[in-house]
N, C-alpha and C. Protein backbone atom coordinates (compact mmCIF):
# COMPACT_ATOMS: atom_id res chain seq x y z
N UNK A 1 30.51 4.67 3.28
CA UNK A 1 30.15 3.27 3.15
C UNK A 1 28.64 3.15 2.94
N UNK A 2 28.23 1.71 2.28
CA UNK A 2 26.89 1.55 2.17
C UNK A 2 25.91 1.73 3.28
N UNK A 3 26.28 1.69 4.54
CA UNK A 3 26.43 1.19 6.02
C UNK A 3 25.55 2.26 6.63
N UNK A 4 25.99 3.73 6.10
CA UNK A 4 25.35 4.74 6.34
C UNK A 4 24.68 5.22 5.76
N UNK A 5 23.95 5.08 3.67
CA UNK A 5 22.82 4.93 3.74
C UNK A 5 21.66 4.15 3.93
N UNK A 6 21.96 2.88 4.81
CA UNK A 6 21.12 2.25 5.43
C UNK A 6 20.90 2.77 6.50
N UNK A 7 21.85 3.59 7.50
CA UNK A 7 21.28 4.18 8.69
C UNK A 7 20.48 4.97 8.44
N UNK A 8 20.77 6.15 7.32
CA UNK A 8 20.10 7.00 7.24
C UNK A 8 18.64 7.12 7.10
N UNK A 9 18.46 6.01 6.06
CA UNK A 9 17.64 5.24 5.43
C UNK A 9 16.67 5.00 6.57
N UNK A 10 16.92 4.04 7.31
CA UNK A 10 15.97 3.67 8.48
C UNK A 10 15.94 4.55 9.72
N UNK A 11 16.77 5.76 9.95
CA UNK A 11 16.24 6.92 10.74
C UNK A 11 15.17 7.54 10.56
N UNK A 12 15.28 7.85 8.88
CA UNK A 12 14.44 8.42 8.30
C UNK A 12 13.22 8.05 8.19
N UNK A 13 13.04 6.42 7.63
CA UNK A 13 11.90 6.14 7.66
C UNK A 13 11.44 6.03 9.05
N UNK A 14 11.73 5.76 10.50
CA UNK A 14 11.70 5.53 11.62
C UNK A 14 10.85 6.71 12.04
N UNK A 15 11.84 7.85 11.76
CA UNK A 15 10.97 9.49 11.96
C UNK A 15 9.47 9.56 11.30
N UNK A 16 9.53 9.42 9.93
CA UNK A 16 8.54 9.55 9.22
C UNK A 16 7.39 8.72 9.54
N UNK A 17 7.27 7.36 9.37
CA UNK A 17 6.26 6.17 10.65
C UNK A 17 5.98 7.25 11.56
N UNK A 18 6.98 7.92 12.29
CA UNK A 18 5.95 7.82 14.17
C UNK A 18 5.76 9.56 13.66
N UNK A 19 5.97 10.24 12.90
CA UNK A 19 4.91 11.54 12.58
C UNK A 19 3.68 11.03 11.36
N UNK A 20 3.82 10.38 10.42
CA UNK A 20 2.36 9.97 10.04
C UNK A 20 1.76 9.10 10.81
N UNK A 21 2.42 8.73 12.14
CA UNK A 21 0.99 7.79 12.88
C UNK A 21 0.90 9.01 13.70
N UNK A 22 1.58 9.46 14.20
CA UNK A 22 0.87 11.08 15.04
C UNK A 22 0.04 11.46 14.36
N UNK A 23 0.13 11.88 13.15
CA UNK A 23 -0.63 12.69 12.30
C UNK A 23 -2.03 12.18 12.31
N UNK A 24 -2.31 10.62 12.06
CA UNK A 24 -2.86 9.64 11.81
C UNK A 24 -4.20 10.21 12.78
N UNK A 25 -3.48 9.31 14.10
CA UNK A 25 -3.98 10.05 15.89
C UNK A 25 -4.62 11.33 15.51
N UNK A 26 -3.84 12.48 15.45
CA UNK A 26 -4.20 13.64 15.55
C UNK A 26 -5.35 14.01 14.67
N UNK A 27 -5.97 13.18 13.47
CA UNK A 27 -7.00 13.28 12.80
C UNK A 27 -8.32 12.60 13.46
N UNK A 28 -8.14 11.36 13.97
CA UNK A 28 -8.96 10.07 14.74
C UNK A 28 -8.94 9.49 12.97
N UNK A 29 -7.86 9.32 12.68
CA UNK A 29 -7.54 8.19 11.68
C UNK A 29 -6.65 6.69 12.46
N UNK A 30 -7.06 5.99 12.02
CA UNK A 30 -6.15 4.75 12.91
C UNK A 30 -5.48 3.96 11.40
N UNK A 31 -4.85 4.91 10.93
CA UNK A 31 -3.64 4.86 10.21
C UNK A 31 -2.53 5.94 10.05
N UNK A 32 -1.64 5.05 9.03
CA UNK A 32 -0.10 6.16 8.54
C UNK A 32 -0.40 7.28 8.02
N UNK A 33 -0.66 8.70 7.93
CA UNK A 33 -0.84 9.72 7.73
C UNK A 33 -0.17 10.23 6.64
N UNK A 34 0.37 9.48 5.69
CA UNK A 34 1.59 10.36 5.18
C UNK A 34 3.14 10.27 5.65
N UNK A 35 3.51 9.04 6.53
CA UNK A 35 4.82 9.14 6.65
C UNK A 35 5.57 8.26 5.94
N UNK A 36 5.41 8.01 5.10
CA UNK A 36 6.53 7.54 3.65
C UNK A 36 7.02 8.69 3.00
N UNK A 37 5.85 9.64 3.41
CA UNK A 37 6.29 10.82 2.03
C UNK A 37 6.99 11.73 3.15
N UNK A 38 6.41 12.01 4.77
CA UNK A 38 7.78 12.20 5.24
C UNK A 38 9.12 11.71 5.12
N UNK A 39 9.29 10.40 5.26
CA UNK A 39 10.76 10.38 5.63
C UNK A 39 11.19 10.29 4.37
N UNK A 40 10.37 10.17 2.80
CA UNK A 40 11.14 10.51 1.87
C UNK A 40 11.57 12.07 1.57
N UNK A 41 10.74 12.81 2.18
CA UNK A 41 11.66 14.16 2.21
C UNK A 41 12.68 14.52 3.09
N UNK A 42 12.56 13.98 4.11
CA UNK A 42 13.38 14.02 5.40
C UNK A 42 15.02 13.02 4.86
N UNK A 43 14.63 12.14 3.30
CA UNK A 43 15.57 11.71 3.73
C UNK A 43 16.33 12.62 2.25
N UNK A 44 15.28 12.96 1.53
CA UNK A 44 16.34 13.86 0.64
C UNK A 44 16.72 15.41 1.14
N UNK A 45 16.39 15.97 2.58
CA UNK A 45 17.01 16.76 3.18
C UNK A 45 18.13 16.53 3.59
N UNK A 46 17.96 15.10 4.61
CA UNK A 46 19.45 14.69 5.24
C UNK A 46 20.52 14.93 4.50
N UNK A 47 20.07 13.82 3.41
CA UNK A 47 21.30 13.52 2.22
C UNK A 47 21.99 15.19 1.73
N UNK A 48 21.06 15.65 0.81
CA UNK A 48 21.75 17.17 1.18
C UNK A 48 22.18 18.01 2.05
N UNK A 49 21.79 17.70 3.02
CA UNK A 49 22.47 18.74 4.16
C UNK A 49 23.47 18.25 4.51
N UNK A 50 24.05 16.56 4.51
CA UNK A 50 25.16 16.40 5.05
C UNK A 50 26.25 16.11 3.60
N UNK A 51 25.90 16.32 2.60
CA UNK A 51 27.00 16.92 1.56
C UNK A 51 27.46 18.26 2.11
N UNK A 52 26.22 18.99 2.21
CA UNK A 52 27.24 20.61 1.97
C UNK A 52 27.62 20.97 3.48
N UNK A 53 27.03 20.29 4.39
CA UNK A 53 27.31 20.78 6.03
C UNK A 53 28.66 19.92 6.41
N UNK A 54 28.36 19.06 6.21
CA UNK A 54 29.99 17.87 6.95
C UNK A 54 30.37 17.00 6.06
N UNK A 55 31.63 17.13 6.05
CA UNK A 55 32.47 16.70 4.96
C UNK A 55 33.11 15.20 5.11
N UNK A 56 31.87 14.73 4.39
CA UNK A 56 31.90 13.01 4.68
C UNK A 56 32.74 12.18 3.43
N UNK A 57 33.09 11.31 3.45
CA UNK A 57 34.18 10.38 2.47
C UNK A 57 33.28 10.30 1.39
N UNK A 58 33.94 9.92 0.38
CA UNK A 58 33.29 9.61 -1.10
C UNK A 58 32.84 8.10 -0.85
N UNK A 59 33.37 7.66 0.00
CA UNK A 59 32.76 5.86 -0.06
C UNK A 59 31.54 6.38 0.64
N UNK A 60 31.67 7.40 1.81
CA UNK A 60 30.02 7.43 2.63
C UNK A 60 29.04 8.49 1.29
N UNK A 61 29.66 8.68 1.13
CA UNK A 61 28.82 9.49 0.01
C UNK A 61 28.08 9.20 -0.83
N UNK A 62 28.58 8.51 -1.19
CA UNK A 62 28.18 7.09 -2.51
C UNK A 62 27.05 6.55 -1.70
N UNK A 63 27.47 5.76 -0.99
CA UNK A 63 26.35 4.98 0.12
C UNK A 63 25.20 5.80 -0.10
N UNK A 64 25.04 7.04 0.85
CA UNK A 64 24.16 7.50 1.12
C UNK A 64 22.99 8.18 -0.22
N UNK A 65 23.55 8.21 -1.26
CA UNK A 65 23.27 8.76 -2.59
C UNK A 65 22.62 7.61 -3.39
N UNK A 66 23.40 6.40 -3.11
CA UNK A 66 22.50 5.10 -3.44
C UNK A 66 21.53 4.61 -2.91
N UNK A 67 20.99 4.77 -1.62
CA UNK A 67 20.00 4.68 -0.93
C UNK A 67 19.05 5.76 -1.01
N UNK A 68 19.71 7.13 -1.43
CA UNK A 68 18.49 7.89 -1.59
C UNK A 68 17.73 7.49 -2.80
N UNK A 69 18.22 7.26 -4.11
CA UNK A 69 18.23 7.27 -5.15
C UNK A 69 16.95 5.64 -5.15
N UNK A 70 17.24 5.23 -4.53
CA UNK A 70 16.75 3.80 -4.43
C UNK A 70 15.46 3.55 -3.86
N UNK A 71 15.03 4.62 -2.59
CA UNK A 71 14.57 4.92 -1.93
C UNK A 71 12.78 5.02 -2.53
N UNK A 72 13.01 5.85 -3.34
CA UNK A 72 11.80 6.51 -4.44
C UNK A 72 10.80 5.57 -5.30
N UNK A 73 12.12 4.91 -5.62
CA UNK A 73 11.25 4.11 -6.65
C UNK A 73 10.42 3.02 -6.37
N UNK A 74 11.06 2.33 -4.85
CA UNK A 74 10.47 1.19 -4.33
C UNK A 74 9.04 1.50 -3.55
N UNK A 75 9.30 2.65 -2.85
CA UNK A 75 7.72 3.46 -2.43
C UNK A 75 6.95 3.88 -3.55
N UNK A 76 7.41 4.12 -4.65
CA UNK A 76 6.31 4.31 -5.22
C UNK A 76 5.74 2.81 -5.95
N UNK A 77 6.57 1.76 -5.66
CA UNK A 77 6.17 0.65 -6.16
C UNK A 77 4.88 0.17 -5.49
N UNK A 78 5.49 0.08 -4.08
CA UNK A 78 4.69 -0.83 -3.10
C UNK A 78 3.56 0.14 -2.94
N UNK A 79 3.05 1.78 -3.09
CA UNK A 79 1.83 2.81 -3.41
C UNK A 79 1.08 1.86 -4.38
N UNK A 80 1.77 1.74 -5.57
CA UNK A 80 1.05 1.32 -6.95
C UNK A 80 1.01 0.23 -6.37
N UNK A 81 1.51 -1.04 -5.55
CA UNK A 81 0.59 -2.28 -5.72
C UNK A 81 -0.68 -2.37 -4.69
N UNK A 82 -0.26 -1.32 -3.64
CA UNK A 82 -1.61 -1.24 -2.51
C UNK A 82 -2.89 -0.46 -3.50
N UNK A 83 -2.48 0.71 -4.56
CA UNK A 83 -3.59 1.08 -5.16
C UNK A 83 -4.40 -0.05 -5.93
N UNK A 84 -3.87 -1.04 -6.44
CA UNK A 84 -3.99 -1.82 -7.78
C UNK A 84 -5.28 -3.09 -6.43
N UNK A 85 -4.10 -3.21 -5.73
CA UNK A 85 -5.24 -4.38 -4.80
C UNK A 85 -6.47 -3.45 -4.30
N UNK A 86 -6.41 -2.14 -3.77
CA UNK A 86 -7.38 -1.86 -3.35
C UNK A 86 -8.74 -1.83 -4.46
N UNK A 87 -8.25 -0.81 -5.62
CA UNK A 87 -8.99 -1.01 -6.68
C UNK A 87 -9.90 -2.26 -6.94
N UNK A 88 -8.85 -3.35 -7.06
CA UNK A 88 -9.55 -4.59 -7.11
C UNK A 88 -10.55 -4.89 -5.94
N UNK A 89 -10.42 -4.49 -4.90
CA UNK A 89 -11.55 -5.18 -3.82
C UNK A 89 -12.74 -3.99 -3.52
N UNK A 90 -12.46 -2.94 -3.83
CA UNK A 90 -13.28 -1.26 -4.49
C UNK A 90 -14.21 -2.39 -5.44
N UNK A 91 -13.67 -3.02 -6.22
CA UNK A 91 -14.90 -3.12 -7.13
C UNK A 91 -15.00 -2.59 -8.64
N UNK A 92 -16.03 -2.39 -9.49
CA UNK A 92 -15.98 -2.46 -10.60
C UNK A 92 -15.75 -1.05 -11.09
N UNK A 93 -16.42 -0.65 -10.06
CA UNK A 93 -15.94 0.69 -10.29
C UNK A 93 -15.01 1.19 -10.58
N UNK A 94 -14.52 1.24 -9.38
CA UNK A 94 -12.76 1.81 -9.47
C UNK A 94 -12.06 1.39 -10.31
N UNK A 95 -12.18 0.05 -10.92
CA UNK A 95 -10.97 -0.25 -11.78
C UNK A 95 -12.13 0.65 -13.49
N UNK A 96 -13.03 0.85 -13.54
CA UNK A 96 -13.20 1.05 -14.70
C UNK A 96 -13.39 2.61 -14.67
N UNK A 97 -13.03 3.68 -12.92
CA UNK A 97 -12.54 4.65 -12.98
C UNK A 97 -10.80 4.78 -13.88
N UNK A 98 -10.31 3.88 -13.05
CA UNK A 98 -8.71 3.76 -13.59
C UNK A 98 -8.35 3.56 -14.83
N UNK A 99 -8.89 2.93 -15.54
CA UNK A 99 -9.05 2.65 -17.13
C UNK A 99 -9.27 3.78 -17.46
N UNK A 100 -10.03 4.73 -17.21
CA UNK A 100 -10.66 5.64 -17.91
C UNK A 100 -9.26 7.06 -17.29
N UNK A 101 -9.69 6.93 -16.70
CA UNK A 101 -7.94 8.56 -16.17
C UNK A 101 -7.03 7.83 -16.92
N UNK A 102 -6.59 6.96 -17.20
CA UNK A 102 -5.20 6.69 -18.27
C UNK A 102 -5.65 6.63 -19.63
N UNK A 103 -6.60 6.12 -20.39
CA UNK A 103 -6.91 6.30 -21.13
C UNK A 103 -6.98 7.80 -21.58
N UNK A 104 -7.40 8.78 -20.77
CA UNK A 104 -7.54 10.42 -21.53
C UNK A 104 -6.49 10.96 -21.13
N UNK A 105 -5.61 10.30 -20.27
CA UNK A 105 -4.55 10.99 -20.18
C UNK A 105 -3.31 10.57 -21.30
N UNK A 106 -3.57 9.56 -21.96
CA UNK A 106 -3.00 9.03 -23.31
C UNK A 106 -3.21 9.93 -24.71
N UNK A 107 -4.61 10.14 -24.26
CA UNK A 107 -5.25 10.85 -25.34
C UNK A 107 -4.49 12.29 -25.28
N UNK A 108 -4.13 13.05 -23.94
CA UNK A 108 -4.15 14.21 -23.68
C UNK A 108 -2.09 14.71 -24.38
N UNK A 109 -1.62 13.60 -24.18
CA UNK A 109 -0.45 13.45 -24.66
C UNK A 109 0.07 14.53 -25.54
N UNK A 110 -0.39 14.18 -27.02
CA UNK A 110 -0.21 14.63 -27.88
C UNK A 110 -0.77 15.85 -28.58
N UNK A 111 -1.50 16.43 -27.70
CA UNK A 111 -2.53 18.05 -27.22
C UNK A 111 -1.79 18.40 -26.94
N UNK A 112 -0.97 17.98 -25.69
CA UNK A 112 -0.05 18.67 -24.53
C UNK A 112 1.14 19.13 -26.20
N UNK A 113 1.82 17.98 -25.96
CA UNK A 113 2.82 17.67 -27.41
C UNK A 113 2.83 19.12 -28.45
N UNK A 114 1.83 19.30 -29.09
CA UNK A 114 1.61 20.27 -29.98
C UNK A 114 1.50 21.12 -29.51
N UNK A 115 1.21 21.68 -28.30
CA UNK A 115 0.66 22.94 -27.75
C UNK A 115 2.14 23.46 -27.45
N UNK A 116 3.32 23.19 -27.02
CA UNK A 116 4.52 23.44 -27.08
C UNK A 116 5.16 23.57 -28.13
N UNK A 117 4.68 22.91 -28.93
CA UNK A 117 5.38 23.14 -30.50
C UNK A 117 4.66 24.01 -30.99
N UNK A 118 3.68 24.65 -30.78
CA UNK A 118 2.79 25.98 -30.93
C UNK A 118 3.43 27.10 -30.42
N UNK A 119 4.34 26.97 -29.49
CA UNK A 119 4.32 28.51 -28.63
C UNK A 119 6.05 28.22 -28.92
């Protein structure tokens, strides 16, 4: 059922929170350390380990495969809008750093492109 990749879902992230605020602590940072990107690995461990370890229903299966799957894209959303605001209050800088890394990395494209069609 859907039911259980929402549990999973919020175990995971639950775990991941209280080891990047440990982590956080353990630096004398008084922030998240990195625990999004824990419990996003923690939660694409779970998900695999309980396919091949315990033999759960295709409805829980599903569930849990849709929430992983789902999982990714929204953290990397809400990353990209905290980068985009920070940028903006960074100043002129930063955003006319950011312009500039996408811009040569546009450029770098089609280098990359040919260099495979070379070899």
């Amino acid at each position: 059922m859907v039911i259980y990749g929402i549990a999973l879902l919020g175990i995971c992230t639950l775990i991941g929170l209280i080891i990047g605020k440990f982590l956080g602590s353990l630096f004398g940072i008084d922030a998240n350390v990195g625990g999004i990107g824990i419990a996003m690995f923690l939660l694409m461990y779970c998900s695999s380990s309980l396919n091949t370890k315990l033999k759960i229903g295709d409805v829980s299966e599903k569930g849990i495969t849709f929430w992983s799957m789902i999982y990714i894209p929204i953290v990397v959303a809400m990353a990209a809008k905290q980068n985009v605001i920070g940028a903006l209050d960074g100043g002129l800088m930063a955003i006319v750093a950011g312009i500039v890394v996408v811009v040569v990395s546009f450029l770098f494209i089609p280098i990359i492109t040919n260099y495979k069609k070379d070899r």
